[in-house]
PDB file of N, CA and C in Angstrom:
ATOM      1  N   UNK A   1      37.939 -13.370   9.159  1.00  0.00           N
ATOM      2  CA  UNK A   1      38.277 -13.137  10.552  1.00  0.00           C
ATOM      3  C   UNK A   1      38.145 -11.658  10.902  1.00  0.00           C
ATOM      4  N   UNK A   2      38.445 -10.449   9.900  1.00  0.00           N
ATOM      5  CA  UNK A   2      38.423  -9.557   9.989  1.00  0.00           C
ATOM      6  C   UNK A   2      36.951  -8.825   9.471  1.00  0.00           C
ATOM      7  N   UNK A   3      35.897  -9.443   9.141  1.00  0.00           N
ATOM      8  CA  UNK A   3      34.775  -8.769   8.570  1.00  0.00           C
ATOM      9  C   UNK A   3      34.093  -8.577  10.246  1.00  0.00           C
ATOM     10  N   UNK A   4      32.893  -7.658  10.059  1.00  0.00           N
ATOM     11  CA  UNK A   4      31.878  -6.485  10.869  1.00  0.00           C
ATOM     12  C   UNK A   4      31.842  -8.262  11.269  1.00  0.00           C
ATOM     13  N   UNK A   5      30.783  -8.877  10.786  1.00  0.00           N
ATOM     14  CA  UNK A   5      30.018 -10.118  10.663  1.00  0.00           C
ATOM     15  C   UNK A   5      30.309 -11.188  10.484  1.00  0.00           C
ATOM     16  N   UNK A   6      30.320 -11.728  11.400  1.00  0.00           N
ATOM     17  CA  UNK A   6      31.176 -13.223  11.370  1.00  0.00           C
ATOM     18  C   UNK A   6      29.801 -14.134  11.349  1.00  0.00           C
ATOM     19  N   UNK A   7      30.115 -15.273  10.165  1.00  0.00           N
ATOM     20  CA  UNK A   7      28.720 -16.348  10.296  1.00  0.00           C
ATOM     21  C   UNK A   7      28.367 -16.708  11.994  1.00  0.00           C
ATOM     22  N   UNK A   8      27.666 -17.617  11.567  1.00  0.00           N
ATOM     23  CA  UNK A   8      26.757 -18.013  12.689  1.00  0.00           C
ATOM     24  C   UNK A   8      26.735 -19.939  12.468  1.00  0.00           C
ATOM     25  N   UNK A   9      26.808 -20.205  13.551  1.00  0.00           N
ATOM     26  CA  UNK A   9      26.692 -22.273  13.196  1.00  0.00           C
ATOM     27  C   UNK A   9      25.554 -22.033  14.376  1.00  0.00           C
ATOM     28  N   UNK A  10      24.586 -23.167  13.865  1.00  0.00           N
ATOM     29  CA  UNK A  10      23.395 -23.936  14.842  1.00  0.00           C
ATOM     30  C   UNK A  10      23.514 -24.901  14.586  1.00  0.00           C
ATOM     31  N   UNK A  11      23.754 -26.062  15.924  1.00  0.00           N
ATOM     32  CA  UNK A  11      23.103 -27.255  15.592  1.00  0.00           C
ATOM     33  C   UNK A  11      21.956 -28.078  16.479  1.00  0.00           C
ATOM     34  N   UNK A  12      21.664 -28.911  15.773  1.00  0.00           N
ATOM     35  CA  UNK A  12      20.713 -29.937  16.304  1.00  0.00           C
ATOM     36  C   UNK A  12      21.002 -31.247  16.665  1.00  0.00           C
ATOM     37  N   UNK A  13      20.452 -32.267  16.894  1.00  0.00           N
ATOM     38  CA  UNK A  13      20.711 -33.517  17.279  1.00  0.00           C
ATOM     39  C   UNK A  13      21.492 -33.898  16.234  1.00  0.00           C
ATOM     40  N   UNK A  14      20.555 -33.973  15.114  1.00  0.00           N
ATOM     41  CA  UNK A  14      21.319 -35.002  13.526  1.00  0.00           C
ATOM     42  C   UNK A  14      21.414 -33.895  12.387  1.00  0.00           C
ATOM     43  N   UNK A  15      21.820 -32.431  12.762  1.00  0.00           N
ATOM     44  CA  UNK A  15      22.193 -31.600  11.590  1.00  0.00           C
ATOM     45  C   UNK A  15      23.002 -30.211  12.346  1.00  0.00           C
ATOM     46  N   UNK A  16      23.418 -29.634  11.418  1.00  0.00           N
ATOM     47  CA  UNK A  16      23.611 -28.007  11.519  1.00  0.00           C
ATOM     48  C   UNK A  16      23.667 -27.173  10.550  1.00  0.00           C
ATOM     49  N   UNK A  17      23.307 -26.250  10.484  1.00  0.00           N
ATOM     50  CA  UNK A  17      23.176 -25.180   9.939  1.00  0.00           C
ATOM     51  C   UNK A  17      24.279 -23.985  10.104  1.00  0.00           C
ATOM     52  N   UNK A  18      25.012 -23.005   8.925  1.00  0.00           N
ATOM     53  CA  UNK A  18      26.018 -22.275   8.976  1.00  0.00           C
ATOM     54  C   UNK A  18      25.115 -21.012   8.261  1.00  0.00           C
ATOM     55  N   UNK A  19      24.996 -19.842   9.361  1.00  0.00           N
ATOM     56  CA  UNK A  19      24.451 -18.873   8.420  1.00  0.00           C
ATOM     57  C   UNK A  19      25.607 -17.810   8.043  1.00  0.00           C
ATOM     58  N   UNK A  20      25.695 -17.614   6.469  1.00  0.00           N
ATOM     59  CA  UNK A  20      26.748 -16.286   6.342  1.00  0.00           C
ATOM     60  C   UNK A  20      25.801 -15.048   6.179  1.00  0.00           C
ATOM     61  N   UNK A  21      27.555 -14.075   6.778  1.00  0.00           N
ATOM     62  CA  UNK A  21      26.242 -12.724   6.352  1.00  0.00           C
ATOM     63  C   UNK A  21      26.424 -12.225   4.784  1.00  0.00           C
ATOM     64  N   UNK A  22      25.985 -11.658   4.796  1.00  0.00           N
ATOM     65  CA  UNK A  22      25.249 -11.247   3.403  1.00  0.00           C
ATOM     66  C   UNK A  22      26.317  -9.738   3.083  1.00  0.00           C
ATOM     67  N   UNK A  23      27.654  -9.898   2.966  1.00  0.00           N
ATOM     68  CA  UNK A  23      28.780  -9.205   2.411  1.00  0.00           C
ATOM     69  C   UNK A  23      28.341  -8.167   1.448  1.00  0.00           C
ATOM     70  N   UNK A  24      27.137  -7.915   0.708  1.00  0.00           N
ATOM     71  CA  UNK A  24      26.986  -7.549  -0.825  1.00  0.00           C
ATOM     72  C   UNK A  24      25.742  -6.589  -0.408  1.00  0.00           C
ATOM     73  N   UNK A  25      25.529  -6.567   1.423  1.00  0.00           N
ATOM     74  CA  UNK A  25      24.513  -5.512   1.620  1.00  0.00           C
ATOM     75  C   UNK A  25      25.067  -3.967   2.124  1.00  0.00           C
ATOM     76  N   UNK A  26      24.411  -3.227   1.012  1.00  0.00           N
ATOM     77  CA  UNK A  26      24.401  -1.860   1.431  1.00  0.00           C
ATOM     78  C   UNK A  26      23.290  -1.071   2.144  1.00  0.00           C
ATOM     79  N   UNK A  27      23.524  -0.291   3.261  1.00  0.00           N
ATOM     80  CA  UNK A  27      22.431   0.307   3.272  1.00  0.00           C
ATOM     81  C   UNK A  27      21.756   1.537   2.152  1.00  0.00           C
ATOM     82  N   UNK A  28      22.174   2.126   1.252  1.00  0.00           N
ATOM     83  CA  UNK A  28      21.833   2.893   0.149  1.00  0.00           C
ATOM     84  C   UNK A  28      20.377   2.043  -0.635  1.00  0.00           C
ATOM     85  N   UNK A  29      21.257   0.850  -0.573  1.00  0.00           N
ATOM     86  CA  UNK A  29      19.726   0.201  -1.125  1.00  0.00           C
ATOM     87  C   UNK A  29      18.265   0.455   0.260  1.00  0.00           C
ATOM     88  N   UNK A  30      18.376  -0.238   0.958  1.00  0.00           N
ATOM     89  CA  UNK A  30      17.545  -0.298   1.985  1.00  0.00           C
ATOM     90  C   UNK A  30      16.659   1.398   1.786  1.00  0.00           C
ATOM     91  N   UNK A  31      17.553   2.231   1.328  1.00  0.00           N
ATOM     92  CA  UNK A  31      17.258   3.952   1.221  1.00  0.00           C
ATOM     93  C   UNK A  31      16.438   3.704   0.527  1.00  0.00           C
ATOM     94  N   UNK A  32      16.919   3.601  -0.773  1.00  0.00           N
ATOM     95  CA  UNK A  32      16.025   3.742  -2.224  1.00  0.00           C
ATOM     96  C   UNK A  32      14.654   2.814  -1.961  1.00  0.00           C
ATOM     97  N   UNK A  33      14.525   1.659  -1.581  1.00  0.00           N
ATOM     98  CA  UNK A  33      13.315   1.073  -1.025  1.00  0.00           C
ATOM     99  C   UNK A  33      12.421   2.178  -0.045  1.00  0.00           C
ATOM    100  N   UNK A  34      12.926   2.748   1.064  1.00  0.00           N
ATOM    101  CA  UNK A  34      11.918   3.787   1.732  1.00  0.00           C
ATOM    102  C   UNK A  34      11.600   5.143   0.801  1.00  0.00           C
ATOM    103  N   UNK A  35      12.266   5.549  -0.466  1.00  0.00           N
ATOM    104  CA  UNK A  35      12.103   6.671  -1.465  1.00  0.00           C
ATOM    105  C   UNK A  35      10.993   5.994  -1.560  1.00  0.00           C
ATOM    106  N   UNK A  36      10.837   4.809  -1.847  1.00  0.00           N
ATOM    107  CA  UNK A  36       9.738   4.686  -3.391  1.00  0.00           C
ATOM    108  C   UNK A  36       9.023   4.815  -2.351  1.00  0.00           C
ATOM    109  N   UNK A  37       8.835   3.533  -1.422  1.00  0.00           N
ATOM    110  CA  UNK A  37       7.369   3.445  -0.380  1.00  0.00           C
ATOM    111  C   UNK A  37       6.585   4.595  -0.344  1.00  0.00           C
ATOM    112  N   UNK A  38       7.576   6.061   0.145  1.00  0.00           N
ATOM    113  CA  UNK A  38       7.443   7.639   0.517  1.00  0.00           C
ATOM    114  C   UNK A  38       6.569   7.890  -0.664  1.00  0.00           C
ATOM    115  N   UNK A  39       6.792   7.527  -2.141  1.00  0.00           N
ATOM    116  CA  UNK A  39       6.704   7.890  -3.400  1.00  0.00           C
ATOM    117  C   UNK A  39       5.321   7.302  -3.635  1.00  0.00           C
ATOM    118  N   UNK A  40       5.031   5.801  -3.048  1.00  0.00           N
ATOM    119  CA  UNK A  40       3.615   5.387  -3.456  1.00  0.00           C
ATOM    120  C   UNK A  40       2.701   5.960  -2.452  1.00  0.00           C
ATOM    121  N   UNK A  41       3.274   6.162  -1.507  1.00  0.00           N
ATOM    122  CA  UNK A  41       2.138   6.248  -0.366  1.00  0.00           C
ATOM    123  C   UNK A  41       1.726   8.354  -0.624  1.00  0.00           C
ATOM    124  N   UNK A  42       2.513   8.980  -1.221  1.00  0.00           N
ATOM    125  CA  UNK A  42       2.083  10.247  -1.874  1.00  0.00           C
ATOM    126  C   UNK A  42       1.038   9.746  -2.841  1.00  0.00           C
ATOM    127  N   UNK A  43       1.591   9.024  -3.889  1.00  0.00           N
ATOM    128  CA  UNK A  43       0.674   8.967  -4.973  1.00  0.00           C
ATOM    129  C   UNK A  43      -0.740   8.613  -4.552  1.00  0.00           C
ATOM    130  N   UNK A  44      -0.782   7.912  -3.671  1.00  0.00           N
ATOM    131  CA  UNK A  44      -1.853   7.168  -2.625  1.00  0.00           C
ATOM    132  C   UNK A  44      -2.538   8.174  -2.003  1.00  0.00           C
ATOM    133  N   UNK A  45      -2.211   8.689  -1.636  1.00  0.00           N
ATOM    134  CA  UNK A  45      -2.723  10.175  -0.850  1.00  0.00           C
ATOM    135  C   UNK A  45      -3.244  11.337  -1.932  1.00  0.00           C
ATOM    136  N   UNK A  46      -3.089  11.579  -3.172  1.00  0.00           N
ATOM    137  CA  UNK A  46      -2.883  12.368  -3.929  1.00  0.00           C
ATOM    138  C   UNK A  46      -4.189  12.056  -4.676  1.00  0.00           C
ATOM    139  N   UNK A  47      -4.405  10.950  -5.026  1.00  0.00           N
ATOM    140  CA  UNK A  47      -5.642   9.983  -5.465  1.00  0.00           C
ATOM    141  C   UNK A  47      -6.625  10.068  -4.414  1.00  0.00           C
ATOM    142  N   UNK A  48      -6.685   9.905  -3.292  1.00  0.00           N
ATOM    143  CA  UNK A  48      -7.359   9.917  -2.076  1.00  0.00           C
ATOM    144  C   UNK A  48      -8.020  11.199  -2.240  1.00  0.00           C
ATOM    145  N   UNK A  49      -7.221  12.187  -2.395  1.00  0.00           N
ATOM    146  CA  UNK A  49      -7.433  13.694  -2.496  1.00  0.00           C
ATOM    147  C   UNK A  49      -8.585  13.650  -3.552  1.00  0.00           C
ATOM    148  N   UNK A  50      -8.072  13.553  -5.194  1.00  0.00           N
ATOM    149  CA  UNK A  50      -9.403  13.657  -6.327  1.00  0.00           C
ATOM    150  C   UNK A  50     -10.356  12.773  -5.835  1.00  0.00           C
ATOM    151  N   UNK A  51     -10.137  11.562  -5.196  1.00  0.00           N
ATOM    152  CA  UNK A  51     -11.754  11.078  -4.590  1.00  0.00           C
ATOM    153  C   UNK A  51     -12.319  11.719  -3.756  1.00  0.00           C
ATOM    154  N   UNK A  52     -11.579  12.536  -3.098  1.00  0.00           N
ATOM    155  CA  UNK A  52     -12.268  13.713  -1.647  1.00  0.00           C
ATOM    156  C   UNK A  52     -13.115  14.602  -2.497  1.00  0.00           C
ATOM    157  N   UNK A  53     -12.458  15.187  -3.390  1.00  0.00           N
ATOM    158  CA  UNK A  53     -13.048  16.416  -4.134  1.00  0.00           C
ATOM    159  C   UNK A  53     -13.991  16.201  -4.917  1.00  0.00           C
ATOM    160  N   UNK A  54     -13.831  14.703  -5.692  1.00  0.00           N
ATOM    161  CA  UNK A  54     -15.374  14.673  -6.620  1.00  0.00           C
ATOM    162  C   UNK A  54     -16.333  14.236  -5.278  1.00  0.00           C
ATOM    163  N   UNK A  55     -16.095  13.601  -4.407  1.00  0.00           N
ATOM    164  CA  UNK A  55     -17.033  13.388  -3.288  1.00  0.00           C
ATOM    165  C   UNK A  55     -18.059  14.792  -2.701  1.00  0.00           C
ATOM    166  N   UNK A  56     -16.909  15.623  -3.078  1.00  0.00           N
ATOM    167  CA  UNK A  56     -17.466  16.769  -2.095  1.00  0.00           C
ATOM    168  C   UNK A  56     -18.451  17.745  -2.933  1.00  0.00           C
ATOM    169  N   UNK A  57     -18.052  17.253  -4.517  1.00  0.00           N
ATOM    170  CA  UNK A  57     -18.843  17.839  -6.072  1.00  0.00           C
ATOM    171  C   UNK A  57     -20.042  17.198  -6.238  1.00  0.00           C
ATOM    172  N   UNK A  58     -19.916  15.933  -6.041  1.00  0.00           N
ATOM    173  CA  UNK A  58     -21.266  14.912  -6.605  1.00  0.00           C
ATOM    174  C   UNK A  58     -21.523  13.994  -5.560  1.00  0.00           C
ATOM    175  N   UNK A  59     -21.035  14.375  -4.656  1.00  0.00           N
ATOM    176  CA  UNK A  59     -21.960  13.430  -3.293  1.00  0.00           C
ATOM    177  C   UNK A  59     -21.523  12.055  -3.224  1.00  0.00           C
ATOM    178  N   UNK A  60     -21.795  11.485  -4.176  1.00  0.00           N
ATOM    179  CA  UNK A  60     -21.221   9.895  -4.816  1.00  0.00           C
ATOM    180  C   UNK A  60     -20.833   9.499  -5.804  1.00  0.00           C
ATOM    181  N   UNK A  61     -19.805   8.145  -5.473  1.00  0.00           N
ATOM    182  CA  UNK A  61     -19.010   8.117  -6.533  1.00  0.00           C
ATOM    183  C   UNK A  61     -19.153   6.476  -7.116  1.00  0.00           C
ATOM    184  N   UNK A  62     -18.813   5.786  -7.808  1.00  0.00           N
ATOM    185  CA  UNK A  62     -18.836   4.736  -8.013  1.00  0.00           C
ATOM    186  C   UNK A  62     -17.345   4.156  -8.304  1.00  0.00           C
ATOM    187  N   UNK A  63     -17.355   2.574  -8.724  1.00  0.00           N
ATOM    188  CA  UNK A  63     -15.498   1.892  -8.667  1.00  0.00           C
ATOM    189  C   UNK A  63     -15.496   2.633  -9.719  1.00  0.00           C
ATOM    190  N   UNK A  64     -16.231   2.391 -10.859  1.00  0.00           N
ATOM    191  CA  UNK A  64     -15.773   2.646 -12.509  1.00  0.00           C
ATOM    192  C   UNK A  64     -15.621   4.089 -12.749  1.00  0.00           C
ATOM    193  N   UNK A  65     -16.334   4.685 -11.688  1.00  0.00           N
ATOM    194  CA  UNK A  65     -16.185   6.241 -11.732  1.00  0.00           C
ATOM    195  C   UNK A  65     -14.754   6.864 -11.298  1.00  0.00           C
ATOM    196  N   UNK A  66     -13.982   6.177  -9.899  1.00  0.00           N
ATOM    197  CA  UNK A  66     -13.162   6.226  -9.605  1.00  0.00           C
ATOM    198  C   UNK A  66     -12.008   6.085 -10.510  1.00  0.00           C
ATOM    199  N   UNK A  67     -12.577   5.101 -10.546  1.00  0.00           N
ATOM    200  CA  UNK A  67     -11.576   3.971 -12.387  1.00  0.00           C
ATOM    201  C   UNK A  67     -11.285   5.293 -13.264  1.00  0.00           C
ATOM    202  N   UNK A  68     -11.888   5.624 -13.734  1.00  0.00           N
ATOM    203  CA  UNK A  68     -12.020   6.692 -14.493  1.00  0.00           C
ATOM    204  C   UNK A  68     -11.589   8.475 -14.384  1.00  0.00           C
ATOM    205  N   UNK A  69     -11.998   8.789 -13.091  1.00  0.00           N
ATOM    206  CA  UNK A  69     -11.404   9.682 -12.463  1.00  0.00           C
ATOM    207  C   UNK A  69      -9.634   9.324 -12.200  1.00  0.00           C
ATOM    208  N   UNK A  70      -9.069   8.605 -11.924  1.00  0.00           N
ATOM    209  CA  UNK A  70      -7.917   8.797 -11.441  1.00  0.00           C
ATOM    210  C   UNK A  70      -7.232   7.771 -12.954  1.00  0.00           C
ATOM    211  N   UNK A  71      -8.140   7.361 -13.521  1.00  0.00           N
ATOM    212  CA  UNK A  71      -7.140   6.902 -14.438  1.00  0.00           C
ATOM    213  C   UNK A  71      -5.962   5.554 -14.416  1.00  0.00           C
ATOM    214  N   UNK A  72      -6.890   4.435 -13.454  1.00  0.00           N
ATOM    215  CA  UNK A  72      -6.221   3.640 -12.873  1.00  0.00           C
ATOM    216  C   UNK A  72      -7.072   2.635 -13.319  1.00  0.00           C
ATOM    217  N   UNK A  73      -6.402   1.068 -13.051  1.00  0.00           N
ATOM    218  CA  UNK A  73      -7.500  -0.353 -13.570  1.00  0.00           C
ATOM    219  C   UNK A  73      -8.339  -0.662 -12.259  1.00  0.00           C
ATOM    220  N   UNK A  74      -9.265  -1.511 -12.411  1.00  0.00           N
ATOM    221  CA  UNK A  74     -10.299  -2.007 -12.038  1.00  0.00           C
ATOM    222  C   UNK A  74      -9.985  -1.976 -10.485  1.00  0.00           C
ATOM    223  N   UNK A  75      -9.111  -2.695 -10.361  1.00  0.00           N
ATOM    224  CA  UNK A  75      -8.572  -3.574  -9.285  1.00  0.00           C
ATOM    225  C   UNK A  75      -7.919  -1.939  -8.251  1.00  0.00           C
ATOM    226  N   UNK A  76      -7.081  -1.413  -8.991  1.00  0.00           N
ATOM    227  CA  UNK A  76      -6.469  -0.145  -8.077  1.00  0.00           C
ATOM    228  C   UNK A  76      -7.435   0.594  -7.445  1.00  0.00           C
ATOM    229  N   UNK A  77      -8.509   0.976  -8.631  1.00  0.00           N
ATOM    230  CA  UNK A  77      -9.772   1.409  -7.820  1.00  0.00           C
ATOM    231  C   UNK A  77     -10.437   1.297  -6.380  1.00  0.00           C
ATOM    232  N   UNK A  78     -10.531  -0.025  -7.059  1.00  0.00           N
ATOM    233  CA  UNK A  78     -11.049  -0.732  -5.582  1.00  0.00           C
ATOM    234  C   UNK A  78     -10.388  -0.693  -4.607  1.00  0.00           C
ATOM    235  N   UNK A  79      -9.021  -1.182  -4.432  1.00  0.00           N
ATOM    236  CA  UNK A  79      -8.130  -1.292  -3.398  1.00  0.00           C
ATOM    237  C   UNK A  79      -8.231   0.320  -3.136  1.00  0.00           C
ATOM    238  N   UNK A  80      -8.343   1.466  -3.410  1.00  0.00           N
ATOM    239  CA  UNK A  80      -7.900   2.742  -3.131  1.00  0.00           C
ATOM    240  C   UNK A  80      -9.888   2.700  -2.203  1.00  0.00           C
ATOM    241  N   UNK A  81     -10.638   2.359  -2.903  1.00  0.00           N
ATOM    242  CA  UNK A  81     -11.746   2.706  -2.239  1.00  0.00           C
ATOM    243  C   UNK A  81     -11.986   2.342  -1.134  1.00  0.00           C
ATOM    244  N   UNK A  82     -11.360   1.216  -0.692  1.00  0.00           N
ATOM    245  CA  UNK A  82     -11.426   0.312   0.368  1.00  0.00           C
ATOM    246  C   UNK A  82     -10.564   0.425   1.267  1.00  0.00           C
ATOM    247  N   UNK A  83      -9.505   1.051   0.692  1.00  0.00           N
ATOM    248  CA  UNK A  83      -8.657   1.712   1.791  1.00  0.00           C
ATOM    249  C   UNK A  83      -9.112   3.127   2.299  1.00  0.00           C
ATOM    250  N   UNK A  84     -10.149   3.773   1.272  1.00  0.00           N
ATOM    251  CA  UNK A  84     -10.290   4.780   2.412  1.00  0.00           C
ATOM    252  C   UNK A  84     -11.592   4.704   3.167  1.00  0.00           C
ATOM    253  N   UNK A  85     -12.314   3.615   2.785  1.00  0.00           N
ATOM    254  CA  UNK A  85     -13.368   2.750   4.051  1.00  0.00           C
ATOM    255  C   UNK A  85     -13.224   2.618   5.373  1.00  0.00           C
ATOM    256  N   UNK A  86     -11.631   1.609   4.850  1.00  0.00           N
ATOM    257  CA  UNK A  86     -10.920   1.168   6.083  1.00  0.00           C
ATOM    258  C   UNK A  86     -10.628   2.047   7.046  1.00  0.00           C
ATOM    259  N   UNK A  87     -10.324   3.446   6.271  1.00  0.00           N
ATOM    260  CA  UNK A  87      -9.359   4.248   7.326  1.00  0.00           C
ATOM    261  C   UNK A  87     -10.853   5.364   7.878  1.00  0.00           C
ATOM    262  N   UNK A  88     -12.080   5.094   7.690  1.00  0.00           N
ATOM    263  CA  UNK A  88     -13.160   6.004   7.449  1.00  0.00           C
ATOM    264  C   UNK A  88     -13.213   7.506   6.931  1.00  0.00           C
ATOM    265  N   UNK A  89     -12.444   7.573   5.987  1.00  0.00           N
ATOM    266  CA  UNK A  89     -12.888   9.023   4.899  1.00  0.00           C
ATOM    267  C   UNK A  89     -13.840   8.575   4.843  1.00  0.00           C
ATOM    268  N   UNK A  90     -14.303   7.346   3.834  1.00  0.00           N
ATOM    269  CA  UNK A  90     -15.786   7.822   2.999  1.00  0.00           C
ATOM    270  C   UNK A  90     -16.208   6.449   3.767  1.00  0.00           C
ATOM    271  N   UNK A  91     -17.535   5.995   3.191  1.00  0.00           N
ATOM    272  CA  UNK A  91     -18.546   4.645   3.556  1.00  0.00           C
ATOM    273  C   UNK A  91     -19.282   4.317   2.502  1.00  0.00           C
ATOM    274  N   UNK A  92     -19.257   2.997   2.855  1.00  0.00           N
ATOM    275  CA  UNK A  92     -20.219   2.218   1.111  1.00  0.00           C
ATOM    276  C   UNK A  92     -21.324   2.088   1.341  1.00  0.00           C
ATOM    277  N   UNK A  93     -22.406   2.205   0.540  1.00  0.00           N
ATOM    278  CA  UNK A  93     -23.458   1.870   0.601  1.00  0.00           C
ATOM    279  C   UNK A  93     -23.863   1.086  -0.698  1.00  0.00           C
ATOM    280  N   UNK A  94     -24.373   0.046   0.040  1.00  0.00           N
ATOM    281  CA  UNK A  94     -24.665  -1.114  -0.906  1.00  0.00           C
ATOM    282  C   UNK A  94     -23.893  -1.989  -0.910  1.00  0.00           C
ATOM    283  N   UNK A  95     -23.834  -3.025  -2.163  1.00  0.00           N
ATOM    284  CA  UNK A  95     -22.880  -4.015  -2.302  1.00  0.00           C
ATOM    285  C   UNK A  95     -23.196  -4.854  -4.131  1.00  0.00           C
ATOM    286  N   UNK A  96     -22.111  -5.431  -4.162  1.00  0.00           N
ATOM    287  CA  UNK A  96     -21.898  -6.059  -5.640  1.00  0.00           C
ATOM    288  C   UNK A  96     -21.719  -4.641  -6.687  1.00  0.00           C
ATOM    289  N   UNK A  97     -23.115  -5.118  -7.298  1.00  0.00           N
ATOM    290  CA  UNK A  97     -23.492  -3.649  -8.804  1.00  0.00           C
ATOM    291  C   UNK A  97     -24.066  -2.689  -8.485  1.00  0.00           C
ATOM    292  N   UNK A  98     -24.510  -2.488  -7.568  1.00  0.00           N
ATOM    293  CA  UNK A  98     -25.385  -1.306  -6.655  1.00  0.00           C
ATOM    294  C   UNK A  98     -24.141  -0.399  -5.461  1.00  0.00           C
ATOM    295  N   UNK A  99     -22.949  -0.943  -5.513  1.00  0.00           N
ATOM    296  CA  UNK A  99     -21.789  -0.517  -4.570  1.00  0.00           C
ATOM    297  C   UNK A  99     -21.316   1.190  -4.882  1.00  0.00           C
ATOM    298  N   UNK A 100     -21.916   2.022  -3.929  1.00  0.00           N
ATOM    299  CA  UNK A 100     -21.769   3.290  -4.153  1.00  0.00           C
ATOM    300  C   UNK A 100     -20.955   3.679  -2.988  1.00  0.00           C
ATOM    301  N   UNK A 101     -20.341   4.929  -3.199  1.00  0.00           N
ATOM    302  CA  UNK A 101     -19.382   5.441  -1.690  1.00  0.00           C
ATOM    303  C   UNK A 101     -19.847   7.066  -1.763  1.00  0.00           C
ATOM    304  N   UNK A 102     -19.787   7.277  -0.358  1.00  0.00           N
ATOM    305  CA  UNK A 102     -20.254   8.964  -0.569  1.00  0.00           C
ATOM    306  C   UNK A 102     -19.415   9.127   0.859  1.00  0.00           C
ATOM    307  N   UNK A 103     -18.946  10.489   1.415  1.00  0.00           N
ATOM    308  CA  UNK A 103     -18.190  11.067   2.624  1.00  0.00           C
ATOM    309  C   UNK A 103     -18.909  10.765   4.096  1.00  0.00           C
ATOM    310  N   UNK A 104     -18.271  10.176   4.571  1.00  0.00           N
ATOM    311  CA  UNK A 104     -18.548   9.552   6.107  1.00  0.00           C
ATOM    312  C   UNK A 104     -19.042  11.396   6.798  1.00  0.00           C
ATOM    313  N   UNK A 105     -20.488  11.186   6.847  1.00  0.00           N
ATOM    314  CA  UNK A 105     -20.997  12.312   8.117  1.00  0.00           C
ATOM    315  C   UNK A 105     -20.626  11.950   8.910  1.00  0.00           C
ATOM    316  N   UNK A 106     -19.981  13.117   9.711  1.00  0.00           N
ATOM    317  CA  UNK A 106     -19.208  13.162  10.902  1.00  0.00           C
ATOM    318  C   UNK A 106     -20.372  13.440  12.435  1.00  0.00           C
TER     319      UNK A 106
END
């Protein structure tokens, strides 16, 4: 009777539903979830960066090169390359085994 949050009842024709609140939530947690996000999306950016710079050394780069440069698996590669497609840093040329990326002329 005395909590912030008092449940909730819904009903329907042939049921109802009782929602409780969730007593055991802190916001401190909710914190530590936006640290990390802050924390990947640096690391994300930071990686972005050594692909800028070998871009700007050797013109082009490849996944396995990437792979290799940042020291990450197959799959991270890619997702990092493709995110900076998406956002147009760089552009692909080609596709499949021939899939190269070099710096979007402006």
């Amino acid at each position: 009777a005395n909590a912030l949050v008092q449940p909730k009842i819904k009903t329907t024709n042939n049921a109802f539903k009782i929602i409780l609140p969730n007593v055991n939530f802190t916001p401190k947690a909710a914190e530590v979830h936006k640290d990390f996000e802050k924390a990947a999306d640096l690391a994300l950016d930071s990686n972005e960066e050594k692909v800028l710079q070998f871009l700007r050394e050797h013109l082009m780069i490849t996944r396995k090169e990437t792979q290799t440069l940042l020291e990450v698996s197959q799959s991270t590669a890619g997702r990092i390359l493709k995110a900076m497609v998406d956002s147009g840093q760089i552009k692909q040329i080609g596709g499949s085994r021939t899939t190269r990326y070099e710096l979007r002329k402006e």
